[in-house]
C-alpha atoms as a PDB file:
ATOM      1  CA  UNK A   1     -33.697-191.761 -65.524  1.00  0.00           C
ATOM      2  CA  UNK A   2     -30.493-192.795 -64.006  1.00  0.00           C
ATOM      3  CA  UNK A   3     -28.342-196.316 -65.129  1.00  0.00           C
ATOM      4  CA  UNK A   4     -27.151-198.504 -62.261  1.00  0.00           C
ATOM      5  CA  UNK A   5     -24.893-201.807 -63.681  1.00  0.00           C
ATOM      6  CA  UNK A   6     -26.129-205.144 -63.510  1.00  0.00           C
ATOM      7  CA  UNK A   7     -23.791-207.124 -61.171  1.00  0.00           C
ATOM      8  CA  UNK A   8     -25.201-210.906 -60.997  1.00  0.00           C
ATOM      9  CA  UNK A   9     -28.368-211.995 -61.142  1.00  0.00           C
ATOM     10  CA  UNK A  10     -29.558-213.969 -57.812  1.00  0.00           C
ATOM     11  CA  UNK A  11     -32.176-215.699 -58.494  1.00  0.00           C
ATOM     12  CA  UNK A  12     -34.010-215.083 -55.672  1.00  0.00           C
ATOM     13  CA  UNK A  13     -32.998-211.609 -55.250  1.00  0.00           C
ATOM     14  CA  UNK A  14     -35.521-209.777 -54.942  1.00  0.00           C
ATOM     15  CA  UNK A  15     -37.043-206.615 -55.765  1.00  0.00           C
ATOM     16  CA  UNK A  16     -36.348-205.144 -52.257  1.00  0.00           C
ATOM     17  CA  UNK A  17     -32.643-205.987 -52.961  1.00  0.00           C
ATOM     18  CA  UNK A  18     -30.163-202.678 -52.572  1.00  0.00           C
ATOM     19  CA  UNK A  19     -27.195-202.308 -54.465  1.00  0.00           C
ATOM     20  CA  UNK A  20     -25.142-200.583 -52.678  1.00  0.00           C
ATOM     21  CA  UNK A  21     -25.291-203.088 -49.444  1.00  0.00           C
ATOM     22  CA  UNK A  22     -22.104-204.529 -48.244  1.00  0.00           C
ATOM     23  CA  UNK A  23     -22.874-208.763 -48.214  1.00  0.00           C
ATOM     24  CA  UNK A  24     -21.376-210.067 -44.951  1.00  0.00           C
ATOM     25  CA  UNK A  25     -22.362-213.322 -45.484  1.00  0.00           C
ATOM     26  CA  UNK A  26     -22.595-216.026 -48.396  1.00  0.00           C
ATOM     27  CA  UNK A  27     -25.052-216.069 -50.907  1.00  0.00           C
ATOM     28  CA  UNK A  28     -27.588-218.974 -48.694  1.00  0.00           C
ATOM     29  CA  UNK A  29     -29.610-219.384 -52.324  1.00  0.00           C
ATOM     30  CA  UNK A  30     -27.887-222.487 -53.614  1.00  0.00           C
ATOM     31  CA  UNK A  31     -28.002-224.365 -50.392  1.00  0.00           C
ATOM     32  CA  UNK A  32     -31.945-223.050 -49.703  1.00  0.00           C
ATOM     33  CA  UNK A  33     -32.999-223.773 -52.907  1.00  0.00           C
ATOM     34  CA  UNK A  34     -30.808-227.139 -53.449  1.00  0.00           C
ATOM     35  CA  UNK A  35     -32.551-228.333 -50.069  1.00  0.00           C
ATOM     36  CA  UNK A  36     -35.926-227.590 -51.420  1.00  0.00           C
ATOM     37  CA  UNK A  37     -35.892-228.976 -54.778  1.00  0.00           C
ATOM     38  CA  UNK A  38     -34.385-232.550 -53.338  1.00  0.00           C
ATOM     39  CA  UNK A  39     -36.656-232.712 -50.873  1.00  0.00           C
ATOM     40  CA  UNK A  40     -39.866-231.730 -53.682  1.00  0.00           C
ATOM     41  CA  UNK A  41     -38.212-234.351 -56.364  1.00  0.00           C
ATOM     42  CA  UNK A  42     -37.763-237.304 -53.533  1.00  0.00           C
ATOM     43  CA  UNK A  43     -41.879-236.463 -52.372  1.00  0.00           C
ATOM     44  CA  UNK A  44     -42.757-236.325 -55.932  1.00  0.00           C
ATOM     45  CA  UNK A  45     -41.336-239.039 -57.373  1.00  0.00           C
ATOM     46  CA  UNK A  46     -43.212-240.952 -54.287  1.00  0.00           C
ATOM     47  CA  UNK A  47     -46.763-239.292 -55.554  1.00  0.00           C
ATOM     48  CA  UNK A  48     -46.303-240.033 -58.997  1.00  0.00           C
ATOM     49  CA  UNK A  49     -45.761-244.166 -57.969  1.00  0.00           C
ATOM     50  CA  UNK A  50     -43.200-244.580 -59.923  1.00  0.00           C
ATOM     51  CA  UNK A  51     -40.729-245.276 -56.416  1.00  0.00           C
ATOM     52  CA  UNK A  52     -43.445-245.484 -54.063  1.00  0.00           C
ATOM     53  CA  UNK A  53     -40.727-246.001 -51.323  1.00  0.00           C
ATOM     54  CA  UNK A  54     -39.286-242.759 -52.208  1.00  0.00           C
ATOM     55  CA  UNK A  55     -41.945-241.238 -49.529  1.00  0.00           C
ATOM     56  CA  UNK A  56     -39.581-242.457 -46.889  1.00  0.00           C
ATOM     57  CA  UNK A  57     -36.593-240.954 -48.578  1.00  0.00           C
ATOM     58  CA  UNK A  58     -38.991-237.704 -48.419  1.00  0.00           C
ATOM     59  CA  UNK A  59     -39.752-237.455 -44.554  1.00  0.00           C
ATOM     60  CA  UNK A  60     -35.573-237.814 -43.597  1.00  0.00           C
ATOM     61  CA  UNK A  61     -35.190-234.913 -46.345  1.00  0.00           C
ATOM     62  CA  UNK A  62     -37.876-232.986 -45.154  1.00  0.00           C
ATOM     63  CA  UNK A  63     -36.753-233.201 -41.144  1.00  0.00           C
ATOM     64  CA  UNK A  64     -33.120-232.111 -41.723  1.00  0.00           C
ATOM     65  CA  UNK A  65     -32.493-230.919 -45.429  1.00  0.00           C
ATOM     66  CA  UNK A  66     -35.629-229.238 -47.058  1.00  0.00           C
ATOM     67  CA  UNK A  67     -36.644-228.361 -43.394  1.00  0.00           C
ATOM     68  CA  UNK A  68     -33.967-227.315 -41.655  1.00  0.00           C
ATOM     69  CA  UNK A  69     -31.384-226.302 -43.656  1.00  0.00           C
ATOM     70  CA  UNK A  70     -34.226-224.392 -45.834  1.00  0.00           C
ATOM     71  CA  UNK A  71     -35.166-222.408 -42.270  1.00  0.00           C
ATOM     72  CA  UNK A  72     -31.282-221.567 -41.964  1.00  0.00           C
ATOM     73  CA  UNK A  73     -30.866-220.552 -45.671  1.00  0.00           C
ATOM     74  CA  UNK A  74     -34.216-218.304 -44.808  1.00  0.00           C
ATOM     75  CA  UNK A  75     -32.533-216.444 -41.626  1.00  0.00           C
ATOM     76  CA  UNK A  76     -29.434-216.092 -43.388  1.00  0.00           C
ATOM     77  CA  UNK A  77     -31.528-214.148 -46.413  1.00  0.00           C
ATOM     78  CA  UNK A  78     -33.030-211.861 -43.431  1.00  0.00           C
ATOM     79  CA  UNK A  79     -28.889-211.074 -42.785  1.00  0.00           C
ATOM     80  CA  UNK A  80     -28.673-210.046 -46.328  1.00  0.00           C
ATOM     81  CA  UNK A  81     -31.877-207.684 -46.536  1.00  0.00           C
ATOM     82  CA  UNK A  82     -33.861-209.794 -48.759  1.00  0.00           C
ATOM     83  CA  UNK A  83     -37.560-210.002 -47.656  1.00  0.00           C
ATOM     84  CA  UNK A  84     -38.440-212.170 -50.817  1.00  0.00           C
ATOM     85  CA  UNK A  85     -35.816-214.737 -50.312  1.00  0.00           C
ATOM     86  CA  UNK A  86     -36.265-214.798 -46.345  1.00  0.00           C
ATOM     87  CA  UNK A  87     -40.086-215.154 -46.712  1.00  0.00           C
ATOM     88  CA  UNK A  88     -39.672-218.004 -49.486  1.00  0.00           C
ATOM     89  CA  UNK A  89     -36.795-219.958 -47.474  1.00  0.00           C
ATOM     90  CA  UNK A  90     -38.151-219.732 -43.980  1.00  0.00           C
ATOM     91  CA  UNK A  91     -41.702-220.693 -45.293  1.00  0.00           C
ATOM     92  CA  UNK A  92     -40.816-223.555 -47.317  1.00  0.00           C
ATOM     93  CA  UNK A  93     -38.395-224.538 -44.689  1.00  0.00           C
ATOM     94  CA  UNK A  94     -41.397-224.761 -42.018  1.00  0.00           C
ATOM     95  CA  UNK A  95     -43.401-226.135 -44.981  1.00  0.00           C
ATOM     96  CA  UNK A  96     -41.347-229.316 -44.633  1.00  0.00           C
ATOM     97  CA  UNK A  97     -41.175-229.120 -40.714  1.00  0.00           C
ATOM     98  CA  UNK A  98     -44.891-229.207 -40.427  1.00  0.00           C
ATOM     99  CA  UNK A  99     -45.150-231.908 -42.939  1.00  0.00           C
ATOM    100  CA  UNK A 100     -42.668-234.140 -41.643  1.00  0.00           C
ATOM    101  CA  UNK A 101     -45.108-233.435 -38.143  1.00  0.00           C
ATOM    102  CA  UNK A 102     -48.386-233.567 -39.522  1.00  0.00           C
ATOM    103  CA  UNK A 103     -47.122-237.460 -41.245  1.00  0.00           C
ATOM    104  CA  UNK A 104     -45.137-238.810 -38.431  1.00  0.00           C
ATOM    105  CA  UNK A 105     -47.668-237.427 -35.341  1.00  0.00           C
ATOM    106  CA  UNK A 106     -50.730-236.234 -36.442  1.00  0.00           C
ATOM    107  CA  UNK A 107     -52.103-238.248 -39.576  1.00  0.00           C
ATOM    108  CA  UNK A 108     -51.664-241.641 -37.839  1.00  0.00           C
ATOM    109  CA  UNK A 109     -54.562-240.550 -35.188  1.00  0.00           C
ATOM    110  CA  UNK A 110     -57.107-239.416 -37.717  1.00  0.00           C
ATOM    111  CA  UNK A 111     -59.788-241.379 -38.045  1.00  0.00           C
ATOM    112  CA  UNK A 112     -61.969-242.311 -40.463  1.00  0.00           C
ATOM    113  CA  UNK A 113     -60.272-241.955 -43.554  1.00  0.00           C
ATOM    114  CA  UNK A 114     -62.608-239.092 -44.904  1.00  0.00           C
ATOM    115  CA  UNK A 115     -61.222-236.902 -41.550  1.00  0.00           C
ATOM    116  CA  UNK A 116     -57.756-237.905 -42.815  1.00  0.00           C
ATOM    117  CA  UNK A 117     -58.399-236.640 -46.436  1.00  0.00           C
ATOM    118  CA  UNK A 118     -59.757-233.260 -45.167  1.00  0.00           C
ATOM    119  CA  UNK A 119     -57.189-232.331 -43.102  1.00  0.00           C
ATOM    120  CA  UNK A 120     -54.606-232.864 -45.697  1.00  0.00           C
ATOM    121  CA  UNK A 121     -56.848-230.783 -47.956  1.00  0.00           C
ATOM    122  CA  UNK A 122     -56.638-228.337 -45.630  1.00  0.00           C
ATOM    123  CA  UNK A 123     -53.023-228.543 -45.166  1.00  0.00           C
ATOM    124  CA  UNK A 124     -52.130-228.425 -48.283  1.00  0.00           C
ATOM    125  CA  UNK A 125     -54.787-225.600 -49.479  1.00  0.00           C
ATOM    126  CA  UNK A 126     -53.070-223.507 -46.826  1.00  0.00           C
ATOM    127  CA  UNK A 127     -50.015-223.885 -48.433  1.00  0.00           C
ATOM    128  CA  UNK A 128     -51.608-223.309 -52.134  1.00  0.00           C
ATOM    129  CA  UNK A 129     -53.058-219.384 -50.837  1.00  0.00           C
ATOM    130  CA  UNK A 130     -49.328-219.046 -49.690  1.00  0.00           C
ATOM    131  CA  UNK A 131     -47.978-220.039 -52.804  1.00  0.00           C
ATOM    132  CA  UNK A 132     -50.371-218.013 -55.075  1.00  0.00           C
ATOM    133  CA  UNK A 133     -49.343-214.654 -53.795  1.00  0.00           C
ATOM    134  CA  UNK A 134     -45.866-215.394 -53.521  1.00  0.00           C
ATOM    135  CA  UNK A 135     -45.753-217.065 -57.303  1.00  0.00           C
ATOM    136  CA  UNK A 136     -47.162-212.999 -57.955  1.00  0.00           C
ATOM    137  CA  UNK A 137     -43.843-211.338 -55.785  1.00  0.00           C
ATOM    138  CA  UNK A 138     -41.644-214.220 -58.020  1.00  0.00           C
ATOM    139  CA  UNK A 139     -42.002-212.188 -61.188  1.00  0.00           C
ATOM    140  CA  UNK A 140     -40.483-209.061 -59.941  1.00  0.00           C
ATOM    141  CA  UNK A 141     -37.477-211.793 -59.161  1.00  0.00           C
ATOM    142  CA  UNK A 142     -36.258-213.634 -61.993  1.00  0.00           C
ATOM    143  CA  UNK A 143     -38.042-216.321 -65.109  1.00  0.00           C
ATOM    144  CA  UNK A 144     -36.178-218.717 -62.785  1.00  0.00           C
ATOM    145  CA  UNK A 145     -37.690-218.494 -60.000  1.00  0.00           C
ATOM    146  CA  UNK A 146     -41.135-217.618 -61.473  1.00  0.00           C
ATOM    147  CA  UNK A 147     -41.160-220.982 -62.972  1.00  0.00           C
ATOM    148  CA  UNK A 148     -40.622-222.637 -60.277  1.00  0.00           C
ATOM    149  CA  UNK A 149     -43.338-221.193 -58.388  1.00  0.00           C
ATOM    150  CA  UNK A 150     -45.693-221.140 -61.305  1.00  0.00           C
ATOM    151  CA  UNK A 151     -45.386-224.983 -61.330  1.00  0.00           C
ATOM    152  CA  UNK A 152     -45.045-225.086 -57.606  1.00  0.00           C
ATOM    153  CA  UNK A 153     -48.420-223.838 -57.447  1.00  0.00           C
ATOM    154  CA  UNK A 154     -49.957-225.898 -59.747  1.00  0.00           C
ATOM    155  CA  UNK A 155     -48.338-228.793 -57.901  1.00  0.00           C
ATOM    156  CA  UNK A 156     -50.310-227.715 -54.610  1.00  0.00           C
ATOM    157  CA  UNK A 157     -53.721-226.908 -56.556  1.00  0.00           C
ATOM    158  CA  UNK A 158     -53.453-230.498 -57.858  1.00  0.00           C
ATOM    159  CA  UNK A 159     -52.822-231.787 -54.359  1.00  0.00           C
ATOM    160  CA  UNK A 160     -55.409-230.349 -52.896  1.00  0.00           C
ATOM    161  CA  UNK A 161     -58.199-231.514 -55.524  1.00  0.00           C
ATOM    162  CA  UNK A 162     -56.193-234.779 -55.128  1.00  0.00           C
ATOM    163  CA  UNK A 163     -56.685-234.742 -51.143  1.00  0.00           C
ATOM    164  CA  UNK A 164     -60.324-233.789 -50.587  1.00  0.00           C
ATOM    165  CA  UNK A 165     -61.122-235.862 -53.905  1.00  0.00           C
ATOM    166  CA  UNK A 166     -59.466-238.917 -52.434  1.00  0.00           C
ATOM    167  CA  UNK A 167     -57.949-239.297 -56.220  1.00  0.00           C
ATOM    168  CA  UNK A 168     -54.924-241.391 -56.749  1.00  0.00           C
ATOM    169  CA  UNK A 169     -55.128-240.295 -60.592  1.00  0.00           C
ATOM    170  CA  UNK A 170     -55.082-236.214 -59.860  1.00  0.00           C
ATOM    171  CA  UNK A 171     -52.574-236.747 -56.833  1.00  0.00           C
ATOM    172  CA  UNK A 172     -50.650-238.780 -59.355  1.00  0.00           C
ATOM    173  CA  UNK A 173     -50.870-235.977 -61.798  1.00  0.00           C
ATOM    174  CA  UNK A 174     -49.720-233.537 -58.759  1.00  0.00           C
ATOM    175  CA  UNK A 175     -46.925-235.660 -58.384  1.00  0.00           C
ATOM    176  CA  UNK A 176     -45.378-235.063 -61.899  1.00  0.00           C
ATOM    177  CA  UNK A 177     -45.888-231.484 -61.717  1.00  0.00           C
ATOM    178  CA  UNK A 178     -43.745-231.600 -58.755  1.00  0.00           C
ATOM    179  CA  UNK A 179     -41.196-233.604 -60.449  1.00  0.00           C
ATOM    180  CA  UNK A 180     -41.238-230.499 -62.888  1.00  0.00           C
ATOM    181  CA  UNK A 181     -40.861-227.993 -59.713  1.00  0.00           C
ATOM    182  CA  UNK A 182     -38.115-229.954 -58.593  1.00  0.00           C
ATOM    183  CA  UNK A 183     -36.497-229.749 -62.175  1.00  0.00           C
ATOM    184  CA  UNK A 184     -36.939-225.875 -62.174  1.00  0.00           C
ATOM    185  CA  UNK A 185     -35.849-225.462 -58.410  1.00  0.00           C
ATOM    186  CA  UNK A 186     -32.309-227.147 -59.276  1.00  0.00           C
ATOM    187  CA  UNK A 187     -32.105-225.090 -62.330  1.00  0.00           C
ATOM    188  CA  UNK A 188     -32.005-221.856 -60.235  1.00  0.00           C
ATOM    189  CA  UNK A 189     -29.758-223.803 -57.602  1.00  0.00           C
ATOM    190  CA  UNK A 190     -27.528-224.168 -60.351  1.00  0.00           C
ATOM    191  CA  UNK A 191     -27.654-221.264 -61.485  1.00  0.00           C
ATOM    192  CA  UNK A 192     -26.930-219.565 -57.856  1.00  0.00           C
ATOM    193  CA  UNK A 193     -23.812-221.544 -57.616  1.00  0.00           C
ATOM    194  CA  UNK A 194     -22.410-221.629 -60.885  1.00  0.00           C
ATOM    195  CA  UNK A 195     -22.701-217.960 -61.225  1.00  0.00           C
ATOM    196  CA  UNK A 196     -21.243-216.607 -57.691  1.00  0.00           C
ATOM    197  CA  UNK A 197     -18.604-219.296 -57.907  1.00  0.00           C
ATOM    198  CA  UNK A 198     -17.025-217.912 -61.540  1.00  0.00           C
ATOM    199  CA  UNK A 199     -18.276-214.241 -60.272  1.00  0.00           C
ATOM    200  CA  UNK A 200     -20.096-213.877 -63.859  1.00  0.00           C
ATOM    201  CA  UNK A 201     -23.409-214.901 -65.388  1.00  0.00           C
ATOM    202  CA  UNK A 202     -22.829-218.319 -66.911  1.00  0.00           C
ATOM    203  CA  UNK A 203     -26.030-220.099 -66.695  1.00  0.00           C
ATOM    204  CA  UNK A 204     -28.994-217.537 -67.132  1.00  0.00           C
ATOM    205  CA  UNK A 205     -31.885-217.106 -64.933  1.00  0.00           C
ATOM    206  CA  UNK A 206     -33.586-213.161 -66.819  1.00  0.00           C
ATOM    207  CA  UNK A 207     -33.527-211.460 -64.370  1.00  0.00           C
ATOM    208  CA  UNK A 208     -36.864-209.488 -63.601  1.00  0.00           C
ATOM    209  CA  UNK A 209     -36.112-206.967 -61.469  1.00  0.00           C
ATOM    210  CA  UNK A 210     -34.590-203.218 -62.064  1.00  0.00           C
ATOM    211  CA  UNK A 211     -30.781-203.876 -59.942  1.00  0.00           C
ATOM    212  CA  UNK A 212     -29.542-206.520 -58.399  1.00  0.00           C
ATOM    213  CA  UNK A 213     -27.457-206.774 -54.816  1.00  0.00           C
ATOM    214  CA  UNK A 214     -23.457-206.965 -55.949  1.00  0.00           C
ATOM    215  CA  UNK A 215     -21.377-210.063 -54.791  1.00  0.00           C
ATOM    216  CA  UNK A 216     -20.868-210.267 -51.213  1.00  0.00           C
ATOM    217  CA  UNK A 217     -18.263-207.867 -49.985  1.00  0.00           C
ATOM    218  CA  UNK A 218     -18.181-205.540 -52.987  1.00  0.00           C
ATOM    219  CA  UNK A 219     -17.420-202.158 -52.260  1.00  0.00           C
ATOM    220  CA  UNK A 220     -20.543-199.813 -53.394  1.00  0.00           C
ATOM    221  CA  UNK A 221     -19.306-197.734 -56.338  1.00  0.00           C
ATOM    222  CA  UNK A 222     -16.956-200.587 -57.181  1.00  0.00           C
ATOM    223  CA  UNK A 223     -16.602-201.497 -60.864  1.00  0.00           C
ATOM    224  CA  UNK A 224     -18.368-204.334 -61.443  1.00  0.00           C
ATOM    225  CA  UNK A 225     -16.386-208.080 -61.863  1.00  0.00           C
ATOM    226  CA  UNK A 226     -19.190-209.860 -63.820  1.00  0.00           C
ATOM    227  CA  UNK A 227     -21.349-208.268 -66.660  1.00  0.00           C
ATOM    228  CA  UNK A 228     -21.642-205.208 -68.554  1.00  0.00           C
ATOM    229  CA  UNK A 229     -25.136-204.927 -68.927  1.00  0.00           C
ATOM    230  CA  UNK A 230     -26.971-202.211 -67.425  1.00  0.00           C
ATOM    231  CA  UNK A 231     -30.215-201.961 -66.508  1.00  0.00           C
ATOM    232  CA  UNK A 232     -32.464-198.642 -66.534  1.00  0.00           C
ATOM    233  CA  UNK A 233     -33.449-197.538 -62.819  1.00  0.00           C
ATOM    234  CA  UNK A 234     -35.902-194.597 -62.116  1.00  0.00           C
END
């Protein structure tokens, strides 16, 4: 058993993360993860009727913040050797693409109503399967980011039942779970900023994973600049 120190905890890190990479760009997890949980509080809010009118407020977000800027923050996480982040980013970004589509273009022509509730059951069981196996990958990541896709997923298993139920009151009850994702998702966002801004853990995010990647443009070998702790590594 060998002892490698813990740098910073990203929050989205990853378990496929290597210390001793050289970080040529910024750390895309507080803009990825900021775009998301906006764009899952303004949707939310919307399903839980408390703004209905938020659902507009939604589809902008969902074009150019939790959709596009998400995909970018998802590329940029490719750049930096982190499959887990990439996946989640560039997912979630398309997540938002397609939904933003499927409203604007593709819901409007479904008829009857019964057709319309299917294929949003379908959509949004699609996205559920996603979710489930990467809410497993999460806890090799961080409690962060585990709880947000532990509630994420409940979020989507509630829409669906919602959707091909045709039931305001689960879809309703979907919508406050979301509210909670959203909560979670700007916890870690946060926490991503906060803590790569003052180059030390501040606000914590327990970490899951054996090492973490060092601050962009660390030398590897370098003493660490933010904690102490050390974690054991086979």
């Amino acid at each position: 058993m060998t002892s490698v120190p813990y740098e910073r905890a990203e929050p989205l890190a990853g378990a496929d993360a290597r210390p001793e990479a050289i970080q040529v760009v910024a750390d895309p997890l507080p803009l990825g993860i900021g775009a998301f949980a906006m764009t899952t509080f303004a949707l939310s809010i919307s399903n839980t009727n408390v703004w209905g009118a938020a659902a507009s407020t939604a589809l902008a977000l969902a074009l150019v913040f939790g959709g596009g800027v998400q995909l970018l923050a998802g590329m940029w996480e490719f750049v930096r050797k982190n499959t887990f982040g990439a996946t989640a980013f560039a997912s979630y970004g398309a997540f938002w693409i397609s939904y933003y589509v499927f409203v604007r273009s593709i819901a409007p022509g479904i008829k009857p109503a019964s057709s319309l509730a299917v294929a949003t059951g379908v959509f949004l069981l699609c996205w559920a399967i996603f979710t489930f196996y990467m809410t497993i990958a999460s806890f090799r990541v961080s409690g962060a980011v585990a709880a947000v896709f532990v509630l994420l997923l409940a979020t989507f298993i509630l829409l669906t039942i919602g959707a091909f139920e045709s039931s305001a009151t689960v879809t309703k009850a979907g919508g406050w779970v979301g509210v909670g994702t959203a909560a979670a998702a700007w916890y870690a966002a946060t926490a991503g900023v906060v803590n790569e801004t003052f180059k030390k853990s501040i606000v914590p995010v327990l970490p899951l994973s054996a090492a973490s990647p060092r601050h962009a443009g660390e030398r590897p070998g370098a003493p660490s600049t933010t904690t102490g702790r050390q974690h054991a590594a086979a």
